[in-house]
PDB file of N, CA and C in Angstrom:
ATOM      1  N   UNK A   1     159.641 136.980  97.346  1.00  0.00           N
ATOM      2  CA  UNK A   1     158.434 137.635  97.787  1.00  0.00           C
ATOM      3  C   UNK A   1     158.397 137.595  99.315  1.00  0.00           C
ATOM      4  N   UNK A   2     158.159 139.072 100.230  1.00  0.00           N
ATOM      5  CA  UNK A   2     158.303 139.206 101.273  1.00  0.00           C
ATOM      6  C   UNK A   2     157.074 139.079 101.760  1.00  0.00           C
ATOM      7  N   UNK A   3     156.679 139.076 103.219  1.00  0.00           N
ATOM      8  CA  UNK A   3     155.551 139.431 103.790  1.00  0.00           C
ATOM      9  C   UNK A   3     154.801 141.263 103.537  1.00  0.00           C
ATOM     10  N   UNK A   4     155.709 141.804 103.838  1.00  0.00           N
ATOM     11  CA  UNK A   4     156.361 142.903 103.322  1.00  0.00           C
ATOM     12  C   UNK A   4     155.559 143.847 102.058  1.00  0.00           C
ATOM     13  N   UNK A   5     156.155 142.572 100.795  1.00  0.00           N
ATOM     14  CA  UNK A   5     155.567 142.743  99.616  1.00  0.00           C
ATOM     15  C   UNK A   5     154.377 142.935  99.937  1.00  0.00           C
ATOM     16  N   UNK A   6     153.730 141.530 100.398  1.00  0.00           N
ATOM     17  CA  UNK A   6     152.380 141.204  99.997  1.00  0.00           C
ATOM     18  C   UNK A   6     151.535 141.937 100.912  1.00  0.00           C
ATOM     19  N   UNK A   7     151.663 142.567 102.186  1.00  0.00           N
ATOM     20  CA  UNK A   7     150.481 142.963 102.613  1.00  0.00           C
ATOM     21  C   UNK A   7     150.835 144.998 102.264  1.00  0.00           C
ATOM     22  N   UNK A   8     152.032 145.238 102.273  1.00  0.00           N
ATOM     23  CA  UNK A   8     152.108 146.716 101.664  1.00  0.00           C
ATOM     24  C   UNK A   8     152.460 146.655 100.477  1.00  0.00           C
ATOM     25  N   UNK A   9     151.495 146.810  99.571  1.00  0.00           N
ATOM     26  CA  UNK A   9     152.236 146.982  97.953  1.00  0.00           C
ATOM     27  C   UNK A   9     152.310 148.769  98.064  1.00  0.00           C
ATOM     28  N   UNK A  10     152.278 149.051  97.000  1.00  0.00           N
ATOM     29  CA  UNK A  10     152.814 150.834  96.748  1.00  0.00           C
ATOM     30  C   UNK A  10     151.434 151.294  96.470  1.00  0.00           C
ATOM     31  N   UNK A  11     151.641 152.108  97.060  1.00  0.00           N
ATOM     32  CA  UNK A  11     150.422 153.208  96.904  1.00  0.00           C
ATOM     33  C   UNK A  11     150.195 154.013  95.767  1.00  0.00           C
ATOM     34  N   UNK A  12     149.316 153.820  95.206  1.00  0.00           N
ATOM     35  CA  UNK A  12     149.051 154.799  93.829  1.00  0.00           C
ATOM     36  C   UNK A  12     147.710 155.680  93.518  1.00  0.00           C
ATOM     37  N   UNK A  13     147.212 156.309  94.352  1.00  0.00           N
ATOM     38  CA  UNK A  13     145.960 156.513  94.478  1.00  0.00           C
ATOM     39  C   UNK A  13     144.835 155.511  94.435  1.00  0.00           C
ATOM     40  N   UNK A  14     143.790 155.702  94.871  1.00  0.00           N
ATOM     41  CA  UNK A  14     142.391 154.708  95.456  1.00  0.00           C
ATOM     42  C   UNK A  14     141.556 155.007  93.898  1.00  0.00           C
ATOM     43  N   UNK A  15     141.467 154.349  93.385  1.00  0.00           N
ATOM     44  CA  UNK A  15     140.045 154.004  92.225  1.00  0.00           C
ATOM     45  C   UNK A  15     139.022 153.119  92.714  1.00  0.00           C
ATOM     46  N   UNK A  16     138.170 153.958  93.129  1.00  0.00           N
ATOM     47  CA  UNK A  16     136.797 153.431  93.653  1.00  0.00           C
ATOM     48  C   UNK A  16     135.942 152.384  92.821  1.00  0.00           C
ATOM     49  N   UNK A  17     136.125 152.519  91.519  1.00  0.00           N
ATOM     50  CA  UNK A  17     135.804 151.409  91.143  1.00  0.00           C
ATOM     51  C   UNK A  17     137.244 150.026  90.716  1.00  0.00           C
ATOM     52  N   UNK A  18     137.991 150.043  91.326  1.00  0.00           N
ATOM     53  CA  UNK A  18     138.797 148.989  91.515  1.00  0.00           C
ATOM     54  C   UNK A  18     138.514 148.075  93.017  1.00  0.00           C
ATOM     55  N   UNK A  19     138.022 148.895  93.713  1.00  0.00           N
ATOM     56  CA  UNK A  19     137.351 148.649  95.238  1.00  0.00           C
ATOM     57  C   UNK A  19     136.697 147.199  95.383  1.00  0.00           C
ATOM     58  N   UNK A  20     135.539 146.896  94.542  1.00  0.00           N
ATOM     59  CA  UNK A  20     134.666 145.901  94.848  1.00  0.00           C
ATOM     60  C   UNK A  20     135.109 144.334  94.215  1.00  0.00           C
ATOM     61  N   UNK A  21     136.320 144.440  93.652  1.00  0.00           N
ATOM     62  CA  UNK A  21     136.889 143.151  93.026  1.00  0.00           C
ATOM     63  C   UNK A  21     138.397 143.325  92.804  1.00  0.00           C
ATOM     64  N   UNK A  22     138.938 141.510  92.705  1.00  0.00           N
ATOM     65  CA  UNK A  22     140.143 140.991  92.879  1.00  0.00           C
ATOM     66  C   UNK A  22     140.561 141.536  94.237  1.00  0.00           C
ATOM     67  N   UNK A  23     139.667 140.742  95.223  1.00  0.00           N
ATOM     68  CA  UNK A  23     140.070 140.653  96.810  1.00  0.00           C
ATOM     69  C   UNK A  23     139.357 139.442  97.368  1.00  0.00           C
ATOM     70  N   UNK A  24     140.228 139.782  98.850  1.00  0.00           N
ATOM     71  CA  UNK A  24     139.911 138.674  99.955  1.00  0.00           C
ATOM     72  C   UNK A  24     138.684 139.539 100.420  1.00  0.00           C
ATOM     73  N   UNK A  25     137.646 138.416 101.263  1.00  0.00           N
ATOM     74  CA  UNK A  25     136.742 138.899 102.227  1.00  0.00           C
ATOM     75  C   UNK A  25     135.997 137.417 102.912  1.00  0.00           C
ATOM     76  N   UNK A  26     134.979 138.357 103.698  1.00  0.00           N
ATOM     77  CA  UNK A  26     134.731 137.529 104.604  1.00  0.00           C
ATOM     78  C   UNK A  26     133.180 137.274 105.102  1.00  0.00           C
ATOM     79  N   UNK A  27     132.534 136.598 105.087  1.00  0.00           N
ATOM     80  CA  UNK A  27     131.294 136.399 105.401  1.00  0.00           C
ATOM     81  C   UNK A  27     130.988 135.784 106.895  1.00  0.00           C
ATOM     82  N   UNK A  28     130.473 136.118 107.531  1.00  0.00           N
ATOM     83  CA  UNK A  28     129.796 135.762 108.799  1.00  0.00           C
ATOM     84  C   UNK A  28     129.184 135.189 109.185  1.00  0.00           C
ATOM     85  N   UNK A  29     128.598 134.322 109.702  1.00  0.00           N
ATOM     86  CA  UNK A  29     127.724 133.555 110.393  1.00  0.00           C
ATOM     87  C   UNK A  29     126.799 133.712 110.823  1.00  0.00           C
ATOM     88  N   UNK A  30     125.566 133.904 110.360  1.00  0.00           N
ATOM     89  CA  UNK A  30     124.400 134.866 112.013  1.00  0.00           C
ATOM     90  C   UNK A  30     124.684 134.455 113.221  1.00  0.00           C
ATOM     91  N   UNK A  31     124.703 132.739 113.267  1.00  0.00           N
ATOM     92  CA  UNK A  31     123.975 131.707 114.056  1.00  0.00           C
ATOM     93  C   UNK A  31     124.845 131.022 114.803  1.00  0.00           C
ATOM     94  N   UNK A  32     126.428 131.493 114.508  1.00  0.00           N
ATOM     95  CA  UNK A  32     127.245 130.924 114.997  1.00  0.00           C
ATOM     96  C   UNK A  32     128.233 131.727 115.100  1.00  0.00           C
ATOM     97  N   UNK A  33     130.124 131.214 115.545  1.00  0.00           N
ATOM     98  CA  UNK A  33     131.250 132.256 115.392  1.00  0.00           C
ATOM     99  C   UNK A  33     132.015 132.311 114.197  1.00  0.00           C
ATOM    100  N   UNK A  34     131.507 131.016 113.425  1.00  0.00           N
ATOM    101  CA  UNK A  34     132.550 130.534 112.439  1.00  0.00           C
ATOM    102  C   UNK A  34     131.923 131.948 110.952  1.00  0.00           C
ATOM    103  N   UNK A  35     133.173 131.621 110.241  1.00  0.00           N
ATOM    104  CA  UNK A  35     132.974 132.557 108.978  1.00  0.00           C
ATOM    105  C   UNK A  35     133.618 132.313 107.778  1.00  0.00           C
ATOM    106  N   UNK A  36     133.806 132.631 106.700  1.00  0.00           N
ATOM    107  CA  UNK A  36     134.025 131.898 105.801  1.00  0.00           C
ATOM    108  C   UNK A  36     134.749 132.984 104.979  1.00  0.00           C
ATOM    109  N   UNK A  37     136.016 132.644 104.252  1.00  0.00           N
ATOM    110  CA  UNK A  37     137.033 133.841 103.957  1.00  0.00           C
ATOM    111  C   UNK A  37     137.383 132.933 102.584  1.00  0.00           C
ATOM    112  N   UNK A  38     137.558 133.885 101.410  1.00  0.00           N
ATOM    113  CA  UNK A  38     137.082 133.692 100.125  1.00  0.00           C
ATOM    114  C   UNK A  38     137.874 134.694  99.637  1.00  0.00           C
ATOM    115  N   UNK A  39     138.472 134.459  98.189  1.00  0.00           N
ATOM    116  CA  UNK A  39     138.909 135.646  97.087  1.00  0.00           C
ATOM    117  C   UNK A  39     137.948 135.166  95.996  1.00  0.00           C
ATOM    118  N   UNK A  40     138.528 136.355  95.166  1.00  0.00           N
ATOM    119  CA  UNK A  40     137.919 136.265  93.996  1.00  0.00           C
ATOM    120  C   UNK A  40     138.487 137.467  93.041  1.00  0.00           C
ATOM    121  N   UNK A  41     138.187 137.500  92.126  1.00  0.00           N
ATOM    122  CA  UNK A  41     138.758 138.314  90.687  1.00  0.00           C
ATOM    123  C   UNK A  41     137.852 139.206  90.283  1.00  0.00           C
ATOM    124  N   UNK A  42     136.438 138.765  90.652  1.00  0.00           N
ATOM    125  CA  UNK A  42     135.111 139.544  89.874  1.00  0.00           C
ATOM    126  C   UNK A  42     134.531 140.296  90.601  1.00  0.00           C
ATOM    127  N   UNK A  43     133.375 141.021  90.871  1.00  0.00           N
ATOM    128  CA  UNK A  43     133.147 141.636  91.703  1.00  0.00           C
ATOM    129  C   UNK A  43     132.261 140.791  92.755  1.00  0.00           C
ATOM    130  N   UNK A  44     132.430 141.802  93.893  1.00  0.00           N
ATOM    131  CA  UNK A  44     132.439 141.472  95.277  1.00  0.00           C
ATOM    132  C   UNK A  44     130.629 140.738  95.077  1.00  0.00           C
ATOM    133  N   UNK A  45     129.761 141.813  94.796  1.00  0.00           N
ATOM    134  CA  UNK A  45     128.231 141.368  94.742  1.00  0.00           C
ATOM    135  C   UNK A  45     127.767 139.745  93.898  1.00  0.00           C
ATOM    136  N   UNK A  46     128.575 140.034  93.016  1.00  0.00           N
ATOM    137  CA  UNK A  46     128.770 138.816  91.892  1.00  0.00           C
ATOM    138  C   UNK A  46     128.679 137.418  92.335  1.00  0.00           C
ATOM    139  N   UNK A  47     130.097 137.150  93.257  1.00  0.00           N
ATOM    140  CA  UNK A  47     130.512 135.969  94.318  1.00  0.00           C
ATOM    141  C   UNK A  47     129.443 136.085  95.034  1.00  0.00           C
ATOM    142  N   UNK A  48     128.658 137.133  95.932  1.00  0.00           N
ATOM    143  CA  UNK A  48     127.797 136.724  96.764  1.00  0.00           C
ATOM    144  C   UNK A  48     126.570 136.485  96.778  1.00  0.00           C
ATOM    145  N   UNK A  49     126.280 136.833  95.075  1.00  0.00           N
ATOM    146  CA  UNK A  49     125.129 136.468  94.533  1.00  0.00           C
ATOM    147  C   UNK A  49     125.100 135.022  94.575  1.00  0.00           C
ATOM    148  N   UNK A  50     126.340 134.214  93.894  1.00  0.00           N
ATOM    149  CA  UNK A  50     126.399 132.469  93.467  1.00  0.00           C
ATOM    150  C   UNK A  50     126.879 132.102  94.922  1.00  0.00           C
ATOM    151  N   UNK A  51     127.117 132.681  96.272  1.00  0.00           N
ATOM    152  CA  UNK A  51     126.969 132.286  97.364  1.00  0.00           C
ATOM    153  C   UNK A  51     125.334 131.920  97.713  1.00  0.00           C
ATOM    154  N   UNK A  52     124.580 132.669  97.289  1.00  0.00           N
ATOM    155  CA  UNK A  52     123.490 132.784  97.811  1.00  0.00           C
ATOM    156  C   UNK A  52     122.406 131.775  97.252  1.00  0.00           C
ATOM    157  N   UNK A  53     122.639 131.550  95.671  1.00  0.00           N
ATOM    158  CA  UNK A  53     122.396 130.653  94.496  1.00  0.00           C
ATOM    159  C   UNK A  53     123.133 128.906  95.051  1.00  0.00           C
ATOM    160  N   UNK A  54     124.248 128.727  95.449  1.00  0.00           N
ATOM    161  CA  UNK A  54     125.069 127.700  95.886  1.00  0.00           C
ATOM    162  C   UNK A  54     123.765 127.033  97.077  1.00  0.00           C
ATOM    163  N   UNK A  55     123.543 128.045  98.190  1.00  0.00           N
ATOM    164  CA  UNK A  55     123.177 127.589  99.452  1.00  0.00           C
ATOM    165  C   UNK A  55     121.483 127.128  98.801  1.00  0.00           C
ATOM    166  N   UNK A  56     121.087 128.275  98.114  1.00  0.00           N
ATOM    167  CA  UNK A  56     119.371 127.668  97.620  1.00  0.00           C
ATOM    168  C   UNK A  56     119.489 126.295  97.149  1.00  0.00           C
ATOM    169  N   UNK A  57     120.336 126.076  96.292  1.00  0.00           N
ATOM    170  CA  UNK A  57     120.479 125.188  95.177  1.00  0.00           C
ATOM    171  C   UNK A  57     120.903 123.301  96.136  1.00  0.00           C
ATOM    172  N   UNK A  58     121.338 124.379  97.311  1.00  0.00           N
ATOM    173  CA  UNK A  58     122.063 122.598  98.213  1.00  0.00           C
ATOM    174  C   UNK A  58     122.851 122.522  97.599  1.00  0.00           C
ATOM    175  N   UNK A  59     124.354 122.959  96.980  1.00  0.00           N
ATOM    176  CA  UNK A  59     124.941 122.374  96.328  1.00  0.00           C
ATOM    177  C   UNK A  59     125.870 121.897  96.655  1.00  0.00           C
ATOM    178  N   UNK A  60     126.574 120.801  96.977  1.00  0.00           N
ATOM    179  CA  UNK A  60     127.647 120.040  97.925  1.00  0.00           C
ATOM    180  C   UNK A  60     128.951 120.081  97.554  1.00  0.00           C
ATOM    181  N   UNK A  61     129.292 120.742  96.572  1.00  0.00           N
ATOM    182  CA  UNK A  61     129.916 121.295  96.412  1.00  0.00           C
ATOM    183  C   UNK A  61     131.005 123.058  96.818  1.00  0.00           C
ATOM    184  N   UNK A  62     130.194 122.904  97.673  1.00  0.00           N
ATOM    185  CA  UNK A  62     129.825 124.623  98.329  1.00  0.00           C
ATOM    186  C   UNK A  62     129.978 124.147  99.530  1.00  0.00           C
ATOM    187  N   UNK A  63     131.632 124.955 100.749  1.00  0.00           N
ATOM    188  CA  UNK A  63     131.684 124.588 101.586  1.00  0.00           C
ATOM    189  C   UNK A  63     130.397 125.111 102.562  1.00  0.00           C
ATOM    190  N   UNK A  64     130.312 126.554 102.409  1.00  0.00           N
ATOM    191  CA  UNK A  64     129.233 127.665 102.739  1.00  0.00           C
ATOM    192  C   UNK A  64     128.087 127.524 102.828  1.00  0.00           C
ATOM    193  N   UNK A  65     127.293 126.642 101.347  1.00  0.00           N
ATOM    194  CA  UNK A  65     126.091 125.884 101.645  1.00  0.00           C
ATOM    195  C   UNK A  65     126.065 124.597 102.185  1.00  0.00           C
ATOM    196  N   UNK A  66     126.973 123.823 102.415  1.00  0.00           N
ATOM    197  CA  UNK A  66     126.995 122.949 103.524  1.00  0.00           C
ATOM    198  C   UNK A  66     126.693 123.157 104.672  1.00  0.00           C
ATOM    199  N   UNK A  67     127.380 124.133 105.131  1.00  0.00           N
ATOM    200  CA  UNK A  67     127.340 124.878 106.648  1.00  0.00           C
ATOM    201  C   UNK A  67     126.170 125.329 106.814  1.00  0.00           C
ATOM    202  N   UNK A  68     125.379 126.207 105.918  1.00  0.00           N
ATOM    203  CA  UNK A  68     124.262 126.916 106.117  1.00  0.00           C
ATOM    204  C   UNK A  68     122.621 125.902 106.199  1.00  0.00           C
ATOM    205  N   UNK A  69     123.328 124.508 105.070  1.00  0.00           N
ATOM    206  CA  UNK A  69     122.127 123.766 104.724  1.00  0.00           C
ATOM    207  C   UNK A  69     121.603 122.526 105.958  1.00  0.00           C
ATOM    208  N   UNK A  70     123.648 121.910 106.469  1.00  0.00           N
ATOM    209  CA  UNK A  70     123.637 121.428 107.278  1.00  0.00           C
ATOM    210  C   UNK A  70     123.015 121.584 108.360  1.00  0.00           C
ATOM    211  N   UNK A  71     123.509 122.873 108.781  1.00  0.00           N
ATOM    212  CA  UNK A  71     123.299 123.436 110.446  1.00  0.00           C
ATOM    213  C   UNK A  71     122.275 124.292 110.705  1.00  0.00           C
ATOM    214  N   UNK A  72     121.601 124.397 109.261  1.00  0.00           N
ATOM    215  CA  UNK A  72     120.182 125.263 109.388  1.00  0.00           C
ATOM    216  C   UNK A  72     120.613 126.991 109.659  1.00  0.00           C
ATOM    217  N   UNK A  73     121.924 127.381 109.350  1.00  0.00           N
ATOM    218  CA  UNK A  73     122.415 128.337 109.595  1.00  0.00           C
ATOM    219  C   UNK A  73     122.079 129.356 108.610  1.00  0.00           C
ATOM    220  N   UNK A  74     122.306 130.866 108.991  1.00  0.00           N
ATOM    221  CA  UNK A  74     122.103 131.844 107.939  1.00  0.00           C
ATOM    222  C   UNK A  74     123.365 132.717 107.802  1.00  0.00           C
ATOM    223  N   UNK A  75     124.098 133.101 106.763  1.00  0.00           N
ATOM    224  CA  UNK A  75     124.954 133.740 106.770  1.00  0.00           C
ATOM    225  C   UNK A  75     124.851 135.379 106.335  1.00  0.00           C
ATOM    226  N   UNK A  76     125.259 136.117 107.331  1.00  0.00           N
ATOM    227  CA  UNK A  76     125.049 137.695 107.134  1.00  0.00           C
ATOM    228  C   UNK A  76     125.533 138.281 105.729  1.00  0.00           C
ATOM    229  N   UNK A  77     125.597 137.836 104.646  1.00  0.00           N
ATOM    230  CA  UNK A  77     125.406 138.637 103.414  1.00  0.00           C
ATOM    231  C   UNK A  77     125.456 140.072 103.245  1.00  0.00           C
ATOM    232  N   UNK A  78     124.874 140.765 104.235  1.00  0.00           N
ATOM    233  CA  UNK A  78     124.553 142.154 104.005  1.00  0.00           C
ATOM    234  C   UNK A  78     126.103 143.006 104.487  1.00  0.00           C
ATOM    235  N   UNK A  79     126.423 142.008 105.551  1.00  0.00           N
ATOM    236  CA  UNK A  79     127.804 142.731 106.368  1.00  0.00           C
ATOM    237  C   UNK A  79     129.239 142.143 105.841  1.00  0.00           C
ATOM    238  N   UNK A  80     129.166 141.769 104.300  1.00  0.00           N
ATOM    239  CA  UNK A  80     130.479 140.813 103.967  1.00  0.00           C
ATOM    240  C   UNK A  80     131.429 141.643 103.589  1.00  0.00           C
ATOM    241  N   UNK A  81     132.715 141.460 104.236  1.00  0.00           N
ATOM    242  CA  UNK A  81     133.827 142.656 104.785  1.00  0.00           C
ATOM    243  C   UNK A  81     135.175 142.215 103.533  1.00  0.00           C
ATOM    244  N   UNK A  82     135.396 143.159 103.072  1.00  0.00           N
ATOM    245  CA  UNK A  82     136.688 143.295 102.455  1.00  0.00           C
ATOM    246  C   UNK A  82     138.131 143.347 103.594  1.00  0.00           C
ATOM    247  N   UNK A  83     138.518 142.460 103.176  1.00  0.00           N
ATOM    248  CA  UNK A  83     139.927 142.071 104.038  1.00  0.00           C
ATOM    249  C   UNK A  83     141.013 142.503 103.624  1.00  0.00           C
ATOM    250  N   UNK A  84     141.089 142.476 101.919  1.00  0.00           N
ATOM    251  CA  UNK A  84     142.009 142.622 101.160  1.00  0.00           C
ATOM    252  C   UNK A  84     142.044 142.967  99.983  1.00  0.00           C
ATOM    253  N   UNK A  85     142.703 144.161  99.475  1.00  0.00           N
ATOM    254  CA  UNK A  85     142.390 144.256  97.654  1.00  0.00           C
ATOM    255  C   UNK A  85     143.832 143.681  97.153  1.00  0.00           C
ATOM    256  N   UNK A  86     143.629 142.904  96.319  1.00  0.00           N
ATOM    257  CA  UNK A  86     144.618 142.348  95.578  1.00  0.00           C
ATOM    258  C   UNK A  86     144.551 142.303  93.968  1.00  0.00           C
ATOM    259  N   UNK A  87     145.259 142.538  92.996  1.00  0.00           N
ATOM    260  CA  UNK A  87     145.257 142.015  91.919  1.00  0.00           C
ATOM    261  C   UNK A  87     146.200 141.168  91.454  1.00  0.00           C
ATOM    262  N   UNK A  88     146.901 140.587  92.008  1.00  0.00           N
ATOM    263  CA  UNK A  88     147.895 139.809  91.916  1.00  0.00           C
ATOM    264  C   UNK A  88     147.077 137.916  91.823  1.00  0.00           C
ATOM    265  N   UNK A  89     146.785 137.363  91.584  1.00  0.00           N
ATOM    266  CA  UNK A  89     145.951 135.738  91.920  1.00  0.00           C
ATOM    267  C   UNK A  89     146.824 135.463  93.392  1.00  0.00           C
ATOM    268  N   UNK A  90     148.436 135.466  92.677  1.00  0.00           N
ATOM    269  CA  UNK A  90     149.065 134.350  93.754  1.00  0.00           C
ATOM    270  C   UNK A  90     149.164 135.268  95.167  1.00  0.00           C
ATOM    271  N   UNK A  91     149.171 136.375  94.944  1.00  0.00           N
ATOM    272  CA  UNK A  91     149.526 136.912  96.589  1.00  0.00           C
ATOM    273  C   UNK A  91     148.199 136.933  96.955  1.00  0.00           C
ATOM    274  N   UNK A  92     146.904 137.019  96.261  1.00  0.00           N
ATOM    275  CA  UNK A  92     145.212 137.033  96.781  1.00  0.00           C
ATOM    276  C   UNK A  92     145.356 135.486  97.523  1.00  0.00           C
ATOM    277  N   UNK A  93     145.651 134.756  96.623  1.00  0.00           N
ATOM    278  CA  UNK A  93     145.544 132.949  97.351  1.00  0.00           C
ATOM    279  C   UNK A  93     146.305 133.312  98.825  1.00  0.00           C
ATOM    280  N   UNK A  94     147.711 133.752  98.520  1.00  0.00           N
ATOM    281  CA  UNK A  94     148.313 133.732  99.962  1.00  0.00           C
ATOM    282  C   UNK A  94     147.755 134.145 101.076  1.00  0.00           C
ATOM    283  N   UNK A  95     147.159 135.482 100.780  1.00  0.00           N
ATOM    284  CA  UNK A  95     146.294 136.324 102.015  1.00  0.00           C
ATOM    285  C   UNK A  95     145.091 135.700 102.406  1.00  0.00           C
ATOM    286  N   UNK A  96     144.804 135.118 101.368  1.00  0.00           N
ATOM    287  CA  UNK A  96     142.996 134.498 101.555  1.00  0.00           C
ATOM    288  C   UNK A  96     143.564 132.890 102.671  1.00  0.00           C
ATOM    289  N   UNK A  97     144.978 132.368 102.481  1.00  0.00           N
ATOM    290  CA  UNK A  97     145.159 131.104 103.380  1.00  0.00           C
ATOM    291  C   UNK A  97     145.588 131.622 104.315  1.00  0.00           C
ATOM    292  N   UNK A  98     146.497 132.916 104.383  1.00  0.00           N
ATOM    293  CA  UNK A  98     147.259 133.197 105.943  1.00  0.00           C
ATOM    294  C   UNK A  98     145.604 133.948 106.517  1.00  0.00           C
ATOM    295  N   UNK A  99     145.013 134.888 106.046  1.00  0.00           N
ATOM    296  CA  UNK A  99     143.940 135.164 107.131  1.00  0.00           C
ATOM    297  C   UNK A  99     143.025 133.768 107.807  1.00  0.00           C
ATOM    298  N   UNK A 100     142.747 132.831 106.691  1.00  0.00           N
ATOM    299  CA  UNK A 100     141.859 131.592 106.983  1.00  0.00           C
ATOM    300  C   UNK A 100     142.408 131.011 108.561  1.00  0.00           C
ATOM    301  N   UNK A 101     143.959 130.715 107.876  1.00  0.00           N
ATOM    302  CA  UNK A 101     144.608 129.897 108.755  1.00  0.00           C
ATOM    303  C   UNK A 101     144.729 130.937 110.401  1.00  0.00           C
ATOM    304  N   UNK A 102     144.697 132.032 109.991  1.00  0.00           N
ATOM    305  CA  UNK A 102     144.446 132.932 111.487  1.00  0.00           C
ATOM    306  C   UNK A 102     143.498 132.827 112.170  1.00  0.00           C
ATOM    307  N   UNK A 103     142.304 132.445 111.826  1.00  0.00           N
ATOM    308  CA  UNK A 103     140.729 132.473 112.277  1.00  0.00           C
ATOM    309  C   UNK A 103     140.660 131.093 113.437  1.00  0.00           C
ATOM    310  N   UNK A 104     141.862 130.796 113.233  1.00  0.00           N
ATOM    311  CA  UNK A 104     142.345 129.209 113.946  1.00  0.00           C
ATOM    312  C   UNK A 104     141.177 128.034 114.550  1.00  0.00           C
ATOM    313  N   UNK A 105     140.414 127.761 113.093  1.00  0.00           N
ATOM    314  CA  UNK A 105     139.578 126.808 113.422  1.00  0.00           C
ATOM    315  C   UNK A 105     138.278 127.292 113.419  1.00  0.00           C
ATOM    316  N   UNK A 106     138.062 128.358 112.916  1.00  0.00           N
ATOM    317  CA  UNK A 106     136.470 129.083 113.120  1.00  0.00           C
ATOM    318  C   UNK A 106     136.165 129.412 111.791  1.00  0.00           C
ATOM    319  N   UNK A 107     137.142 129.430 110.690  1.00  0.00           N
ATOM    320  CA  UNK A 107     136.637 128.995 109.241  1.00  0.00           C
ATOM    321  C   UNK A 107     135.849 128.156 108.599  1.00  0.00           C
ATOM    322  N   UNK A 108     134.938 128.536 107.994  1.00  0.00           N
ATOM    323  CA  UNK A 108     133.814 127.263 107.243  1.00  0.00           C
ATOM    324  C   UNK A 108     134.952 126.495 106.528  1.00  0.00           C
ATOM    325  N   UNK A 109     135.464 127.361 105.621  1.00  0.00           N
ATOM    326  CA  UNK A 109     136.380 126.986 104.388  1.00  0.00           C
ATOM    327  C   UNK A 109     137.877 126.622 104.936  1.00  0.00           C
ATOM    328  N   UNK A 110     138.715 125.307 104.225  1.00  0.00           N
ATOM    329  CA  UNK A 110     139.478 125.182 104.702  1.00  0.00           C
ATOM    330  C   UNK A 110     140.633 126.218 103.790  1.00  0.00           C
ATOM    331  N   UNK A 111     141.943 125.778 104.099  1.00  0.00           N
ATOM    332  CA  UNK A 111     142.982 126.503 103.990  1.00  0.00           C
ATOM    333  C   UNK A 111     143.777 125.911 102.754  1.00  0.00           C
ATOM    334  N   UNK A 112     143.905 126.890 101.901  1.00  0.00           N
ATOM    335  CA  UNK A 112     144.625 126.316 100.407  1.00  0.00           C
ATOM    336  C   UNK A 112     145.911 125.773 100.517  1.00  0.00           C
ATOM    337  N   UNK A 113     146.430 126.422 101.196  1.00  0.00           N
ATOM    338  CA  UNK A 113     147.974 126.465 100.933  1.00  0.00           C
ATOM    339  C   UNK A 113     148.286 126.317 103.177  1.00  0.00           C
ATOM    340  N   UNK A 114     148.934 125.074 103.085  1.00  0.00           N
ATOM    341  CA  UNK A 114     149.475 125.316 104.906  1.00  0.00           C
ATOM    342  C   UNK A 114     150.405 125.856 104.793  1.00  0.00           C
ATOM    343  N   UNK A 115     150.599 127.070 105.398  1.00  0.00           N
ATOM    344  CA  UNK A 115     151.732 128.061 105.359  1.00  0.00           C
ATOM    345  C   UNK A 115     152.069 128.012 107.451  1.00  0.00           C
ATOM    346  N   UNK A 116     153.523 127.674 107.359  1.00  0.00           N
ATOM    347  CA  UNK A 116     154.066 127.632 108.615  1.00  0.00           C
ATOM    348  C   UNK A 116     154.217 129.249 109.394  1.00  0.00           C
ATOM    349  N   UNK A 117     153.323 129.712 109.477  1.00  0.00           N
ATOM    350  CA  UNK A 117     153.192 131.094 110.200  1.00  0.00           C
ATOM    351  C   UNK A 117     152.876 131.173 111.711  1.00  0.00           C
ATOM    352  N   UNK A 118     151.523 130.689 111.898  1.00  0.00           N
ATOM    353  CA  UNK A 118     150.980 130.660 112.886  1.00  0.00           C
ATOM    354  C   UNK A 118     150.843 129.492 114.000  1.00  0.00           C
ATOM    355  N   UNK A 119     152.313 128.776 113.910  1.00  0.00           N
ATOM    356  CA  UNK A 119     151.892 127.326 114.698  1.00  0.00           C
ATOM    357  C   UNK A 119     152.895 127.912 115.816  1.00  0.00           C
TER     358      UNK A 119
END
């Protein structure tokens, strides 16, 4: 598996409803620079619903509601950006750690996998 592979797969026409799930994305910070970069399988609204449920709830388990509960922070919800469509799990994990690990330290969330790319 190339770099190659994973960020150009083959083009087969756009299905708009394939659009909003099994991808990377990214949530923002109001209050700060840091942001928080996430996959998922289900749809996009779905995750940011139990983002939103996580942070009410305090749940410490939740790097996102840590950040938000900790630091009294609010996270822009409305502007959460698709980075990546993937249906693959393992190449979604890869993209979701090489973008994290790009953000170099301004990620809420840490990094799954240390991949020797960017040092």
């Amino acid at each position: 598996m190339t770099l190659k592979n994973i960020f150009l797969p083959r083009q087969k026409g756009c299905d708009e409803t394939k659009t909003h799930k099994k991808l990377v994305y990214a949530i923002n910070c109001k209050d700060c620079d840091k942001k928080y970069i996430g996959e998922t399988k289900r749809m996009k609204l779905t995750r940011i619903k139990e983002h939103i449920n996580d942070i009410r709830k305090n749940k410490l388990t939740s790097l996102i509601a840590q950040h938000c509960n900790i630091n009294n922070h609010k996270m822009d919800f409305d502007n959460t950006e698709t980075l990546a469509l993937e249906s693959t799990w393992k190449r979604r994990i890869i993209k979701e750690s090489l973008l994290t690990q790009h953000t170099y330290g301004k990620a809420i969330n840490e990094v799954k996998y240390q991949l020797k790319v960017f040092t």
